[in-house]
Protein backbone atom coordinates (compact mmCIF):
# COMPACT_ATOMS: atom_id res chain seq x y z
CA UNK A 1 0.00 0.00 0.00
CA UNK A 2 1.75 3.39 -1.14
CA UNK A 3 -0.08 5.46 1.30
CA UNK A 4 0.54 4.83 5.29
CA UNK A 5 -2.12 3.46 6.73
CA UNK A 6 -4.58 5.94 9.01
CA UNK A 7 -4.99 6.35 12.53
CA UNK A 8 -8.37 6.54 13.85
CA UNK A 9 -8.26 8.32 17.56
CA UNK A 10 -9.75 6.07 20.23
CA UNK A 11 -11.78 8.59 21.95
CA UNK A 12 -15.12 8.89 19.48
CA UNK A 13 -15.97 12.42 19.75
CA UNK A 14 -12.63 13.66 18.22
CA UNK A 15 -12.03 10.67 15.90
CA UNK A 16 -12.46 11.22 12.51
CA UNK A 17 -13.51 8.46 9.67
CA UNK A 18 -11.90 6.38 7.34
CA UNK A 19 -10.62 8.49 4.51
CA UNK A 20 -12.44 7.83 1.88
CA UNK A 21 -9.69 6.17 -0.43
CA UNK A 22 -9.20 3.13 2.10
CA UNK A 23 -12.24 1.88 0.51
CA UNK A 24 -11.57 2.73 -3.44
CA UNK A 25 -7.89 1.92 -3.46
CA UNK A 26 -7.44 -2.14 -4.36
CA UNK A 27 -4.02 -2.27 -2.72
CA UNK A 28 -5.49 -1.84 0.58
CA UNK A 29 -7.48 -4.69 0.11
CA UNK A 30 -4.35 -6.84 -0.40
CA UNK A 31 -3.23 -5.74 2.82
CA UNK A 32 -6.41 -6.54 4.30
CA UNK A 33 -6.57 -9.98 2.75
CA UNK A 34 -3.43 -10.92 3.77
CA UNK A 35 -3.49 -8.89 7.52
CA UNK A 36 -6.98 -9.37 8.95
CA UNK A 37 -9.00 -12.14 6.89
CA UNK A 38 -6.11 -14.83 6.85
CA UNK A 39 -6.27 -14.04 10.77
CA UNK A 40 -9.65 -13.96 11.51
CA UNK A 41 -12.39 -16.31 12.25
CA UNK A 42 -14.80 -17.38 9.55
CA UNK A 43 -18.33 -19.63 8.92
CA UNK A 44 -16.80 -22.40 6.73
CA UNK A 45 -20.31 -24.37 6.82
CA UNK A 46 -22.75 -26.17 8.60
CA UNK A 47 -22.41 -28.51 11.56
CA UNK A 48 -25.00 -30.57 10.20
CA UNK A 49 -23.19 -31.15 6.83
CA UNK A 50 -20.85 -33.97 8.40
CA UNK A 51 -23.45 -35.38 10.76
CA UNK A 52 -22.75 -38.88 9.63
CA UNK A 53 -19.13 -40.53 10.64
CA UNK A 54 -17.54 -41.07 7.42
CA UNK A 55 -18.64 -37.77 5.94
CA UNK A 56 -16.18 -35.46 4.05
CA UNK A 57 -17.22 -32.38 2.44
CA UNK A 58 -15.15 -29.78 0.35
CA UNK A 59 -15.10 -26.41 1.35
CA UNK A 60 -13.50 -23.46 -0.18
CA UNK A 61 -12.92 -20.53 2.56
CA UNK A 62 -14.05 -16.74 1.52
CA UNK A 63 -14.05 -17.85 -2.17
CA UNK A 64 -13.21 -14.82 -4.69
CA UNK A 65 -10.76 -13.54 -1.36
CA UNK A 66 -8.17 -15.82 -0.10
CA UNK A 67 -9.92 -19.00 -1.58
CA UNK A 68 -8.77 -21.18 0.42
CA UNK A 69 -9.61 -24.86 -0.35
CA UNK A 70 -10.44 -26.87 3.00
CA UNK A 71 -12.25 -30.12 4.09
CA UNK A 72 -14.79 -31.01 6.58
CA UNK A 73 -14.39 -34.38 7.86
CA UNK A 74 -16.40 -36.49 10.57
CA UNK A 75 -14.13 -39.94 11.12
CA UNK A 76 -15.34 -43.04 12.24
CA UNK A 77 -14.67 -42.38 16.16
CA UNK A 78 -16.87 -39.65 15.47
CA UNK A 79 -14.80 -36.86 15.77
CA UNK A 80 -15.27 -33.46 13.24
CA UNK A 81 -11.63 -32.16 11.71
CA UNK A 82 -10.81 -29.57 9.35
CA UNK A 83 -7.86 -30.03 6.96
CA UNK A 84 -6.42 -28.24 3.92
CA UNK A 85 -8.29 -30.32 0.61
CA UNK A 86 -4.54 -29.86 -1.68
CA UNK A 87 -2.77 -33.22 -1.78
CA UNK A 88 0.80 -32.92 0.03
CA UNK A 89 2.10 -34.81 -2.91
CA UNK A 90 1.49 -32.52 -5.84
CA UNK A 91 -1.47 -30.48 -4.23
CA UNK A 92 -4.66 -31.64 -6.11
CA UNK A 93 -7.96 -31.15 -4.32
CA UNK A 94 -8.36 -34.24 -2.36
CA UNK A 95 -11.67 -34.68 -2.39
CA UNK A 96 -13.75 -32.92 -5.05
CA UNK A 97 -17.55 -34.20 -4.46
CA UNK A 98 -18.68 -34.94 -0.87
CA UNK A 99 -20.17 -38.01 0.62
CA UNK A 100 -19.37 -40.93 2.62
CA UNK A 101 -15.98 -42.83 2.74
CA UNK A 102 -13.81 -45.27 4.32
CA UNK A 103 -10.80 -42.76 3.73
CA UNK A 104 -9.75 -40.28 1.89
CA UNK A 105 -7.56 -40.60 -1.85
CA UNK A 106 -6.41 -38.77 -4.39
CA UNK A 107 -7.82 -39.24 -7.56
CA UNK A 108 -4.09 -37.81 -9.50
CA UNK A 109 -1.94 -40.41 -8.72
CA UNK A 110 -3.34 -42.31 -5.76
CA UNK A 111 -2.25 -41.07 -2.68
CA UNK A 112 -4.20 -41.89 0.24
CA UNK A 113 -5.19 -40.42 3.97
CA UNK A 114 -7.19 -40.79 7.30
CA UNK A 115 -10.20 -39.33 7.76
CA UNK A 116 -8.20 -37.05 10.66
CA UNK A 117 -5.65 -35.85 7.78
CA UNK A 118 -2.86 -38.65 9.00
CA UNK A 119 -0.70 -40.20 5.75
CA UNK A 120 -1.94 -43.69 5.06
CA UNK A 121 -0.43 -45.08 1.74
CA UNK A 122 1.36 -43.62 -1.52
CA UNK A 123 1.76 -46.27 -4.30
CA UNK A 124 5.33 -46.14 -6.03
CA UNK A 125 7.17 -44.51 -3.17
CA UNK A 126 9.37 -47.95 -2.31
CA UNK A 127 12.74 -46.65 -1.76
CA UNK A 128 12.09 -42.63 -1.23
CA UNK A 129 14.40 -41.78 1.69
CA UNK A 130 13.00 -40.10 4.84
CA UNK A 131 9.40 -41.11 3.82
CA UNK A 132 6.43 -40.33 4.97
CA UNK A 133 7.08 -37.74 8.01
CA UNK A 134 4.67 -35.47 9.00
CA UNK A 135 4.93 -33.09 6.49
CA UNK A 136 2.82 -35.91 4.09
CA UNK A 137 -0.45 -35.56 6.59
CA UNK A 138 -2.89 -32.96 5.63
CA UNK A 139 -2.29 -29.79 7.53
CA UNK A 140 -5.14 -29.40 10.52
CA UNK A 141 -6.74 -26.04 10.27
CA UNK A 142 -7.95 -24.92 13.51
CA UNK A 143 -11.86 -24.81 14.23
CA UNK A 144 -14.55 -24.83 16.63
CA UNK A 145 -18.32 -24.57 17.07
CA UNK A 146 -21.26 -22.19 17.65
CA UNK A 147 -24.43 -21.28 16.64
CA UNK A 148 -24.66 -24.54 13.97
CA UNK A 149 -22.14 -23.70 12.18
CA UNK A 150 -18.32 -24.71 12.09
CA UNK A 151 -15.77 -22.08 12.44
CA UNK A 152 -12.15 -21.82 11.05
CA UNK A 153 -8.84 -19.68 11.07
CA UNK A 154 -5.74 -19.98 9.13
CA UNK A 155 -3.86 -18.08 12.06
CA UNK A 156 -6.15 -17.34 14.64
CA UNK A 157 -5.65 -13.62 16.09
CA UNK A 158 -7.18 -15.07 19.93
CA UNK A 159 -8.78 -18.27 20.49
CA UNK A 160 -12.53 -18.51 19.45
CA UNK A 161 -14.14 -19.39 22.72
CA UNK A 162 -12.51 -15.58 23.82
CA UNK A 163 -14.07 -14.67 20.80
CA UNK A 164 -17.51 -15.17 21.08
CA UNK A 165 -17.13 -15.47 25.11
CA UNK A 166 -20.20 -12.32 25.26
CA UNK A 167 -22.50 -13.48 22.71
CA UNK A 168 -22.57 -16.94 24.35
CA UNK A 169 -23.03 -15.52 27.58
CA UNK A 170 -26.08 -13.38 27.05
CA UNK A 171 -27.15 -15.84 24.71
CA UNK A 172 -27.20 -18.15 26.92
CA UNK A 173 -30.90 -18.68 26.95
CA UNK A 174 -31.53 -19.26 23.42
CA UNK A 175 -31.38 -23.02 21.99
CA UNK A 176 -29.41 -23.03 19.20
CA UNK A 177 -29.60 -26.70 18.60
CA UNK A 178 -33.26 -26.45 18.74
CA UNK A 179 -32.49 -23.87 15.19
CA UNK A 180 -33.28 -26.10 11.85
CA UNK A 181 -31.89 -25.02 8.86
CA UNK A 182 -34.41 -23.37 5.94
CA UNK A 183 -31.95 -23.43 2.94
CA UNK A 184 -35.76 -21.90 1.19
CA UNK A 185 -34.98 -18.79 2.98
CA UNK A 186 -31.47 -18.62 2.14
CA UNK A 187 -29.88 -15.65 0.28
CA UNK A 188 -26.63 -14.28 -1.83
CA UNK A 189 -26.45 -10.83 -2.55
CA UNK A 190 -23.86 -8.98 -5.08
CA UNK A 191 -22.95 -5.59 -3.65
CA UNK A 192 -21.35 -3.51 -6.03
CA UNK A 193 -19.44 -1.51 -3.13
CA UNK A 194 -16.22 -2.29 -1.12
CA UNK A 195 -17.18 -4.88 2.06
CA UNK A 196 -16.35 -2.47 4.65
CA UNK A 197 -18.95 0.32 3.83
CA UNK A 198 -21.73 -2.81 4.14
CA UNK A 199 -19.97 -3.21 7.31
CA UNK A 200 -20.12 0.62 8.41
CA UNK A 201 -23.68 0.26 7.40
CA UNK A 202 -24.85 -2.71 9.26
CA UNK A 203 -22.88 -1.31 12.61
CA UNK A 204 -24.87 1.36 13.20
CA UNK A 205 -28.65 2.31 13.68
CA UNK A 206 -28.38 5.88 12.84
CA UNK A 207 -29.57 5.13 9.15
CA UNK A 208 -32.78 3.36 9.82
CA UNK A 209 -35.38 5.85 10.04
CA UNK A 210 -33.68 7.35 6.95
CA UNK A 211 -33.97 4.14 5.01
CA UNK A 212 -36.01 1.51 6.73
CA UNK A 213 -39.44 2.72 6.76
CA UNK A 214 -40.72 -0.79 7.65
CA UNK A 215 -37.75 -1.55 10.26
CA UNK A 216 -38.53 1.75 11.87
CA UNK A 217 -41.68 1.13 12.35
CA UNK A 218 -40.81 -2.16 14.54
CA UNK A 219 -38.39 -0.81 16.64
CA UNK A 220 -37.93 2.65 18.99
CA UNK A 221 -34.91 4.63 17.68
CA UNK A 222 -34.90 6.33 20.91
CA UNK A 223 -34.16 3.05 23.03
CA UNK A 224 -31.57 1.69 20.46
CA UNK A 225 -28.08 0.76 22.30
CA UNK A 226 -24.93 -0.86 21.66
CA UNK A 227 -22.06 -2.23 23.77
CA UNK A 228 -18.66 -3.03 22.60
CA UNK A 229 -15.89 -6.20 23.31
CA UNK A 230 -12.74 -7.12 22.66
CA UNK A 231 -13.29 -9.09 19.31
CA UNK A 232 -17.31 -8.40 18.56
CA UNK A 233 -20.00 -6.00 19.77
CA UNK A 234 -23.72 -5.89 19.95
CA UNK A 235 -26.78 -3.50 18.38
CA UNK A 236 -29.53 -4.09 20.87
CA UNK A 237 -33.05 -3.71 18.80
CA UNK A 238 -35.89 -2.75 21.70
CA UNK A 239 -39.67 -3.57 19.86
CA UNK A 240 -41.69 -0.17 19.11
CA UNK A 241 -44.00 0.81 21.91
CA UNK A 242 -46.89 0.53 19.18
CA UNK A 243 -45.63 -3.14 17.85
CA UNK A 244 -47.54 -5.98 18.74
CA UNK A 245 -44.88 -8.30 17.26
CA UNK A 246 -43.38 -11.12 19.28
CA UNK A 247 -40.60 -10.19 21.47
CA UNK A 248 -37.84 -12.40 23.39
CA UNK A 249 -39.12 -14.06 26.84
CA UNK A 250 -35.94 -13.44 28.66
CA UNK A 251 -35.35 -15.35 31.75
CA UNK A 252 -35.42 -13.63 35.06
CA UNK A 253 -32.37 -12.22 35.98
CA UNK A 254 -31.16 -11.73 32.05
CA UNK A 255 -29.40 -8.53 31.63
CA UNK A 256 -32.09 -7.84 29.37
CA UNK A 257 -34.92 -8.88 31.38
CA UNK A 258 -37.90 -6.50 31.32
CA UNK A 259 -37.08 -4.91 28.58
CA UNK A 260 -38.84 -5.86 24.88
CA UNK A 261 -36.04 -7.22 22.52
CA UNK A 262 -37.05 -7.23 19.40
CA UNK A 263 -33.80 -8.93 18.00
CA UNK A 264 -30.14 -8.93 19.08
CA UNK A 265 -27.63 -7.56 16.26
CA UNK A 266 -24.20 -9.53 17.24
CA UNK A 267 -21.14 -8.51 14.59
CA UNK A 268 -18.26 -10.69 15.01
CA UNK A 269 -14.88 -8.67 13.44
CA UNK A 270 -14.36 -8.56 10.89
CA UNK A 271 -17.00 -9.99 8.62
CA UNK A 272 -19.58 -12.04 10.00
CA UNK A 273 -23.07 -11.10 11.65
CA UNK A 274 -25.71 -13.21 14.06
CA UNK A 275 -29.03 -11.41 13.82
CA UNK A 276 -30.93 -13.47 16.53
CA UNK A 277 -34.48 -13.07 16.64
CA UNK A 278 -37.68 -14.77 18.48
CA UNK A 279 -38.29 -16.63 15.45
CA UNK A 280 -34.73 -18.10 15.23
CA UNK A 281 -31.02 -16.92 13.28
CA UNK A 282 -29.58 -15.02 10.20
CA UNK A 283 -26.31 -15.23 9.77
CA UNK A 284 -24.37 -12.92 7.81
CA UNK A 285 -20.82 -13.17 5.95
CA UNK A 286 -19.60 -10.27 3.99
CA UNK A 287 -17.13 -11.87 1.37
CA UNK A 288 -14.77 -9.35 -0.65
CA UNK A 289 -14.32 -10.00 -3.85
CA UNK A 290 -13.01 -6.94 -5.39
CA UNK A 291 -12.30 -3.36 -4.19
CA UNK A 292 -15.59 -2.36 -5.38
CA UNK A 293 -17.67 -5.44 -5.07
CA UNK A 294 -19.03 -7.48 -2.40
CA UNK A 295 -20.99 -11.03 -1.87
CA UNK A 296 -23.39 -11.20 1.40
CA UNK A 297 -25.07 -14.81 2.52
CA UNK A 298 -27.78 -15.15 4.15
CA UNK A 299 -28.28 -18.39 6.01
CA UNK A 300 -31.18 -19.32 7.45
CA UNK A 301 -31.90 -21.26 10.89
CA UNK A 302 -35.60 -21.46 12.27
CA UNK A 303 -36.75 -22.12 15.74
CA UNK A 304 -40.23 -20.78 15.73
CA UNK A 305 -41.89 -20.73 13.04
CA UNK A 306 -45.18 -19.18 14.13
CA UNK A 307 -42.58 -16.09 14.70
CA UNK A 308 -41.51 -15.89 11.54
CA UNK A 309 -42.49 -12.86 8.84
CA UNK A 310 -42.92 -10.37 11.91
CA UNK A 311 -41.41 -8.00 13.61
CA UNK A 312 -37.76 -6.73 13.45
CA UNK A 313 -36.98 -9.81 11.90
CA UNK A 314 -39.13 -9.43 8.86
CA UNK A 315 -38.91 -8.60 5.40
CA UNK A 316 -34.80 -8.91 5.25
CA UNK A 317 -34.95 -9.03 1.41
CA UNK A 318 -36.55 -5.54 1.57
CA UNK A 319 -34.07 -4.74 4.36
CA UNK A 320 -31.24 -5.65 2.50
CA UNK A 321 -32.16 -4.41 -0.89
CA UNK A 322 -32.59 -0.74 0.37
CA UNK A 323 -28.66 -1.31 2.40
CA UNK A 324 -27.45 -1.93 -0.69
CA UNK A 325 -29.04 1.37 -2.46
CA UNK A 326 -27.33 3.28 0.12
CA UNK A 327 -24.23 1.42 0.29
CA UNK A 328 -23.39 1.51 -3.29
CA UNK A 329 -24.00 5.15 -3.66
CA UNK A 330 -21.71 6.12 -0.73
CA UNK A 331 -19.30 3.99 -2.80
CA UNK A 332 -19.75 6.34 -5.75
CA UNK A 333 -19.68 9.17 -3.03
CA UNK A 334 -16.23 8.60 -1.88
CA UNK A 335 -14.73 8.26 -5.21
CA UNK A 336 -14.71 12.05 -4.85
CA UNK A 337 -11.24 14.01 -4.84
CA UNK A 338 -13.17 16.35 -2.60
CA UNK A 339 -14.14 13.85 -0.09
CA UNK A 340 -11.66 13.77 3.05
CA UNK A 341 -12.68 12.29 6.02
CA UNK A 342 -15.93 12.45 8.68
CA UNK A 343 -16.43 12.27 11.74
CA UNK A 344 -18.68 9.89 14.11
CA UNK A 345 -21.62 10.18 15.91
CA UNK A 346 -21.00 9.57 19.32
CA UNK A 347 -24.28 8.67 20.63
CA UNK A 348 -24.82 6.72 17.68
CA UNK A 349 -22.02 5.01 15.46
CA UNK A 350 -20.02 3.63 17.87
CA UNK A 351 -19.62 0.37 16.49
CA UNK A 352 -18.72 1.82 13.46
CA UNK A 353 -15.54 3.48 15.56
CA UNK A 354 -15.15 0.01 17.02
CA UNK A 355 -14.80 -1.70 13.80
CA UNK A 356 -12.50 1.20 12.63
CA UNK A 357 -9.98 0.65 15.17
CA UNK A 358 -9.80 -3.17 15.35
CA UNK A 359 -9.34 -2.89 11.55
CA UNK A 360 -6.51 -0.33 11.88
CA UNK A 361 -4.78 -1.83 14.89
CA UNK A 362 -5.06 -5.43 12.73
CA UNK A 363 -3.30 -3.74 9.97
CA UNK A 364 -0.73 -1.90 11.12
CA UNK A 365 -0.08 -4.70 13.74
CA UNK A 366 1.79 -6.76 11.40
């Protein structure tokens, strides 16, 4: 990146924005690749994909952006793994189609492995010195789970239980494993705007009576609050005093408790979002794929379904399609050689400030 990258002050009310060529210039997102995506925590798929032992499923991580090519295994002691998919012999994809298998081989020229990654057999390798070691397992990537989904990191920046550690504590009274997946509801979205400004969009309320007639009328700007953690940070939606809509039941003692959540906006840095609502989860991932162009997923877990189609967690198409409107013309907006930088509002886009400053510090950390 030619330019040095920007400071953003950590006190909100003298901070100014992003400058507006962070977003338009495509070496930064090189940097950011390389700095903060590679060493972040991502969705690589569902849980429920290798519910049977035997199972092994490709994956490709943030495809268009790093493109990683993984593998989602569940071996015969019934134990999930996550591996790199290229063949440590000449680096073909190991497996190609998913399904159920004894082990795992190479269709290029034979080589064979565990279901955990470990080297099993390698036909015309009698008399190669020093052979197999370690190096001729597939590489373990490391992983965890939450929220039905299965969760990986080339280099992990902290470990993922620190991670989450708040959502699954105020969480803690939702069932996520009573969530079942409705691929029907299921979205992809092409964002022709750089995947930060969807971010600085999403992270902050300030927009919504602006933009969101419908989502405005479901929830009360005035009681709208977020809180901020080390690696995440949360856009509390309180129901409209005139909704009727169903609300959360929140366990006594629930920091919440008393109060009528309409849905709980979670944003995981740097790319990820868990909109939790009575009716059940939409998860978010923002996938770069260009300077100027971004893919969103929407995946789809129900709990309730007599829930469903009210309320704050209504209507996301609609939602979604009028983010974009506004997203994509701020794009346009800070194309402009007049454009500098903003500032934030501090009673209302703190998250954005958040984001800003775990992005920076990622950056110039390395």
């Amino acid at each position: 990146m030619a330019r040095p990258i920007p400071s953003v002050d950590p006190d909100v009310c003298v901070a100014q924005t992003l400058p507006g060529w962070f977003y338009t210039d495509a070496s930064v997102l090189d940097l950011v690749r390389d700095r903060v995506f590679r060493r972040s925590w991502q969705v690589l798929h569902d849980l429920d994909a290798v519910r049977v032992p035997g199972t092994a499923i490709p994956c490709m991580l943030l495809e268009g952006l790093l493109d990683e090519p993984l593998l989602m295994t569940r071996d015969h002691d019934d134990r999930v793994h996550v591996l790199s998919n290229a063949c440590t012999h000449r680096g073909n994809l190991v497996v190609e189609h998913g399904g159920v298998c004894a082990s795992l081989r190479c269709r290029y020229h034979g080589r064979r492995f565990e279901l955990d990654g470990r080297f099993k057999h390698m036909p015309e390798f009698e008399g190669c010195r020093g052979f197999p070691t370690d190096r001729d397992n597939l590489p373990a990537v490391s992983f965890s789970t939450f929220a039905r989904s299965v969760w990986c990191a080339l280099e992990a920046p902290c470990g993922f239980e620190e991670a989450v550690a708040p959502i699954a504590e105020r969480m803690s009274f939702f069932d996520f494993e009573a969530l079942t997946p409705e691929p029907t509801r299921n979205r992809e979205y092409v964002v022709r705007a750089n995947w930060a400004l969807y971010c600085d969009n999403y992270l902050e309320g300030l927009h919504i009576p602006f933009v969101h007639d419908s989502l405005n009328e479901a929830l009360d700007f005035g009681s709208y609050a977020t809180e901020l953690y080390p690696w995440c940070n949360l856009q509390l939606g309180i129901a409209s005093p005139r909704s009727s809509d169903p609300c959360f039941e929140l366990p006594a003692g629930h920091p919440d408790a008393g109060k009528r959540v309409a849905a709980y906006y979670w944003w995981l840095f740097p790319n990820t979002m868990l909109n939790i609502y009575p009716w059940g989860l939409s998860i978010n991932i923002v996938r770069p794929v260009g300077p100027a162009m971004t893919k969103v997923s929407f995946i789809t877990y129900v709990g309730d379904r007599s829930k469903l189609d009210r309320g704050a967690g209504s209507g996301l198409d609609r939602v979604e399609r009028e983010d974009e409107a506004v997203v994509e013309a701020t794009h346009k907006g800070l194309r402009s050689s007049l454009y500098t930088r903003g500032r934030y509002s501090p009673t209302r886009e703190q998250c954005v400030h958040h984001f800003h400053r775990l992005l920076i510090d990622r950056l110039k950390a390395h």
